[in-house]
Protein backbone atom coordinates (compact mmCIF):
# COMPACT_ATOMS: atom_id res chain seq x y z
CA UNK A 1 -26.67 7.60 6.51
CA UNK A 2 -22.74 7.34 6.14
CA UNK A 3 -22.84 4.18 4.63
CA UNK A 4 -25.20 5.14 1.45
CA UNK A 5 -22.47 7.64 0.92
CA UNK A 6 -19.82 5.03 0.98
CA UNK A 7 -18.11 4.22 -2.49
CA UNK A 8 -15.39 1.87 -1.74
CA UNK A 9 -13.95 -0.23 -4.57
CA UNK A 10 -11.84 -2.99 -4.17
CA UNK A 11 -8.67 -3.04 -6.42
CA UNK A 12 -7.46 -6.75 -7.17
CA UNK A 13 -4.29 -7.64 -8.91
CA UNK A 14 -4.74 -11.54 -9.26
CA UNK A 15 -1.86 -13.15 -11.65
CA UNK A 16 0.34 -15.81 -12.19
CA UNK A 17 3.67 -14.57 -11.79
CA UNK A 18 6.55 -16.94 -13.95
CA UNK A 19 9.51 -18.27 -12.12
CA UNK A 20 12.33 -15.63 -11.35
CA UNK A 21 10.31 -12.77 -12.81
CA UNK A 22 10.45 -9.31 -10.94
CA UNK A 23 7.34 -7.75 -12.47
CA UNK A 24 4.71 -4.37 -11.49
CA UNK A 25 1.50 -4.30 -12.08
CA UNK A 26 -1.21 -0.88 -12.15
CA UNK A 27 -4.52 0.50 -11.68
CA UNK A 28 -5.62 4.32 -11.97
CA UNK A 29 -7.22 5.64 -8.40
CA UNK A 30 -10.48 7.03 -10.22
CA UNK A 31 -10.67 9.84 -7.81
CA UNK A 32 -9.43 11.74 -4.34
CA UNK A 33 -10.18 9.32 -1.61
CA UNK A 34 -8.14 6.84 1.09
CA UNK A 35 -6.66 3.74 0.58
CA UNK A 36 -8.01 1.62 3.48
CA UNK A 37 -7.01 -1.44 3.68
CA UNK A 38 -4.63 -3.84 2.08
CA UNK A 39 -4.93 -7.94 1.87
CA UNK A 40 -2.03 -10.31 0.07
CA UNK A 41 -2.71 -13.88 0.29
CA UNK A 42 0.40 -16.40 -0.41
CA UNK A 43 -0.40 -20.18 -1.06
CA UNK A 44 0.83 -23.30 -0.45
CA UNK A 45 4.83 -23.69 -1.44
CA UNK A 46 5.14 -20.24 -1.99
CA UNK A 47 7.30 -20.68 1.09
CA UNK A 48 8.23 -16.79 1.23
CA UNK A 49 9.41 -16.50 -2.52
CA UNK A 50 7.16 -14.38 -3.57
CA UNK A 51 8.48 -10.82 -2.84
CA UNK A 52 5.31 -8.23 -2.72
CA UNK A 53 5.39 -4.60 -2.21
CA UNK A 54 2.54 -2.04 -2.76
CA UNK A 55 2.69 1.39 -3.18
CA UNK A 56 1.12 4.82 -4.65
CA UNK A 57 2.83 6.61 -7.27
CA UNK A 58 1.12 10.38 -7.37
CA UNK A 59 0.57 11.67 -10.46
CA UNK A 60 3.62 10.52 -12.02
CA UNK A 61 5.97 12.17 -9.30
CA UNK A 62 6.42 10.99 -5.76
CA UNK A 63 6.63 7.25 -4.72
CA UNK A 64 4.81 6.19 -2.02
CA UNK A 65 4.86 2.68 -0.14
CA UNK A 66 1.47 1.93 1.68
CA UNK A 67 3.16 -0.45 3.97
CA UNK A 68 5.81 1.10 6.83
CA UNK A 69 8.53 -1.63 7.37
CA UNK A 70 10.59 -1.91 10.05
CA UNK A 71 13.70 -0.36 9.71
CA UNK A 72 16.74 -2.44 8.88
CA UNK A 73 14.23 -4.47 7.07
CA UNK A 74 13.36 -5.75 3.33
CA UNK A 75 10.56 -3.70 1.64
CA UNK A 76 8.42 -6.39 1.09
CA UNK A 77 6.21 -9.07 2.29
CA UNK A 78 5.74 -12.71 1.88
CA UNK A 79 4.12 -15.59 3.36
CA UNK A 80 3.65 -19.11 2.60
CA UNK A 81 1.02 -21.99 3.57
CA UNK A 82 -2.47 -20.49 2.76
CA UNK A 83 -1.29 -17.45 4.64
CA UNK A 84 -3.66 -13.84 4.49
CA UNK A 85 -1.96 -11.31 5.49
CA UNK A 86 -4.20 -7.85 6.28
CA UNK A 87 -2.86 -4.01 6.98
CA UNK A 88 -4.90 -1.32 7.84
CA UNK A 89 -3.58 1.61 6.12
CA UNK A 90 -4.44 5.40 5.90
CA UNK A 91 -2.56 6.62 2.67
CA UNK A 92 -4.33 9.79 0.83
CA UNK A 93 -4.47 9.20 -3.10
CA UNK A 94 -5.86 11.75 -5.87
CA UNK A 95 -7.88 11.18 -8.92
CA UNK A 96 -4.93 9.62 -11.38
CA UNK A 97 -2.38 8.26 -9.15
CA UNK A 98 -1.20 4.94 -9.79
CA UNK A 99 -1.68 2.16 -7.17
CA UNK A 100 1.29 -0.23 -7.82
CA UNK A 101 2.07 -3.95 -6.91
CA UNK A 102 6.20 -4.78 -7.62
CA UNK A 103 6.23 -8.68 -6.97
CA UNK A 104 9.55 -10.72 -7.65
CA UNK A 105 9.62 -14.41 -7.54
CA UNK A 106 12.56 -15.90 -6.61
CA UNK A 107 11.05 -19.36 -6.94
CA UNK A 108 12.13 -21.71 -9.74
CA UNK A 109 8.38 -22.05 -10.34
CA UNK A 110 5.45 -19.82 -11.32
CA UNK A 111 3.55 -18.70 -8.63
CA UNK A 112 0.08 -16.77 -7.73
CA UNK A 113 -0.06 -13.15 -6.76
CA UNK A 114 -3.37 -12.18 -4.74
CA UNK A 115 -3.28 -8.88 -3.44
CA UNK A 116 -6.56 -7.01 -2.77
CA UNK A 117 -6.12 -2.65 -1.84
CA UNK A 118 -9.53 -0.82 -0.58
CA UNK A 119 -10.10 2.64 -1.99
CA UNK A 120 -12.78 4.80 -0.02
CA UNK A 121 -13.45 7.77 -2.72
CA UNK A 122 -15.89 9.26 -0.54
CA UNK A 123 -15.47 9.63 2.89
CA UNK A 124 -11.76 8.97 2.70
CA UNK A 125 -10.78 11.97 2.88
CA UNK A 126 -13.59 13.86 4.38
CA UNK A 127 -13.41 11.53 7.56
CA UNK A 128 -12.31 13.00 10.91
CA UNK A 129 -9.51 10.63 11.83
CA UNK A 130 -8.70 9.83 15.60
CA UNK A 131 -12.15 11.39 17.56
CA UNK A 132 -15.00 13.39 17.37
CA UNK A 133 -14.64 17.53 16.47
């Protein structure tokens, strides 16, 4: 029965990012829910130039990465080679927050930025995390 109730949308940011641009693009969280998971995928000769960082800005205020990095660490991840790269992620969001990708690429050519974010609006955050009551 929990998965009839399951309204998930899948939030793609799919562009062609020109060389040495640093660049953020947006989509509105259409209501309270969970961001679930995150995918980027980096291509062939991207070769780790392509600088990506998600994150939630709520309702105008507070900035919020969706990825913890190590500390001592860039905020950002890259990849090259036909690489996927997949987090699980539990970050709350309300109706009108801004899901942000900042990419830079430090390449001297354009490159492709694939990142896909999972929104659960439904049982996001009505799920009991972690066990049973």
């Amino acid at each position: 029965m929990g998965s009839f109730f399951n309204k998930q949308e899948v939030i793609s940011f799919k562009k062609v990012v020109p060389a040495g641009t640093v660049a953020e693009y947006s989509e509105r969280v259409k209501g309270e829910g969970t961001v679930e998971k995150i995918s980027a995928t980096f291509y062939e000769g991207q070769n780790g130039l392509l600088h990506v960082r998600p994150y939630i800005q709520h309702k105008g205020e507070m900035i919020e990465d969706l990825i913890t990095y190590p500390t001592g660490c860039e905020k950002f991840i890259a990849g090259n080679a036909e690489s996927n790269k997949v987090y699980d992620v539990c970050v709350s969001v309300e109706n009108d927050d801004d899901i942000f990708v900042y990419v830079d690429n430090t390449s001297e050519e354009d490159l492709t930025l694939t990142v896909e974010i999972v929104v659960d609006y439904y049982e996001g955050k009505n799920r009991v995390i972690g066990g049973v009551i």
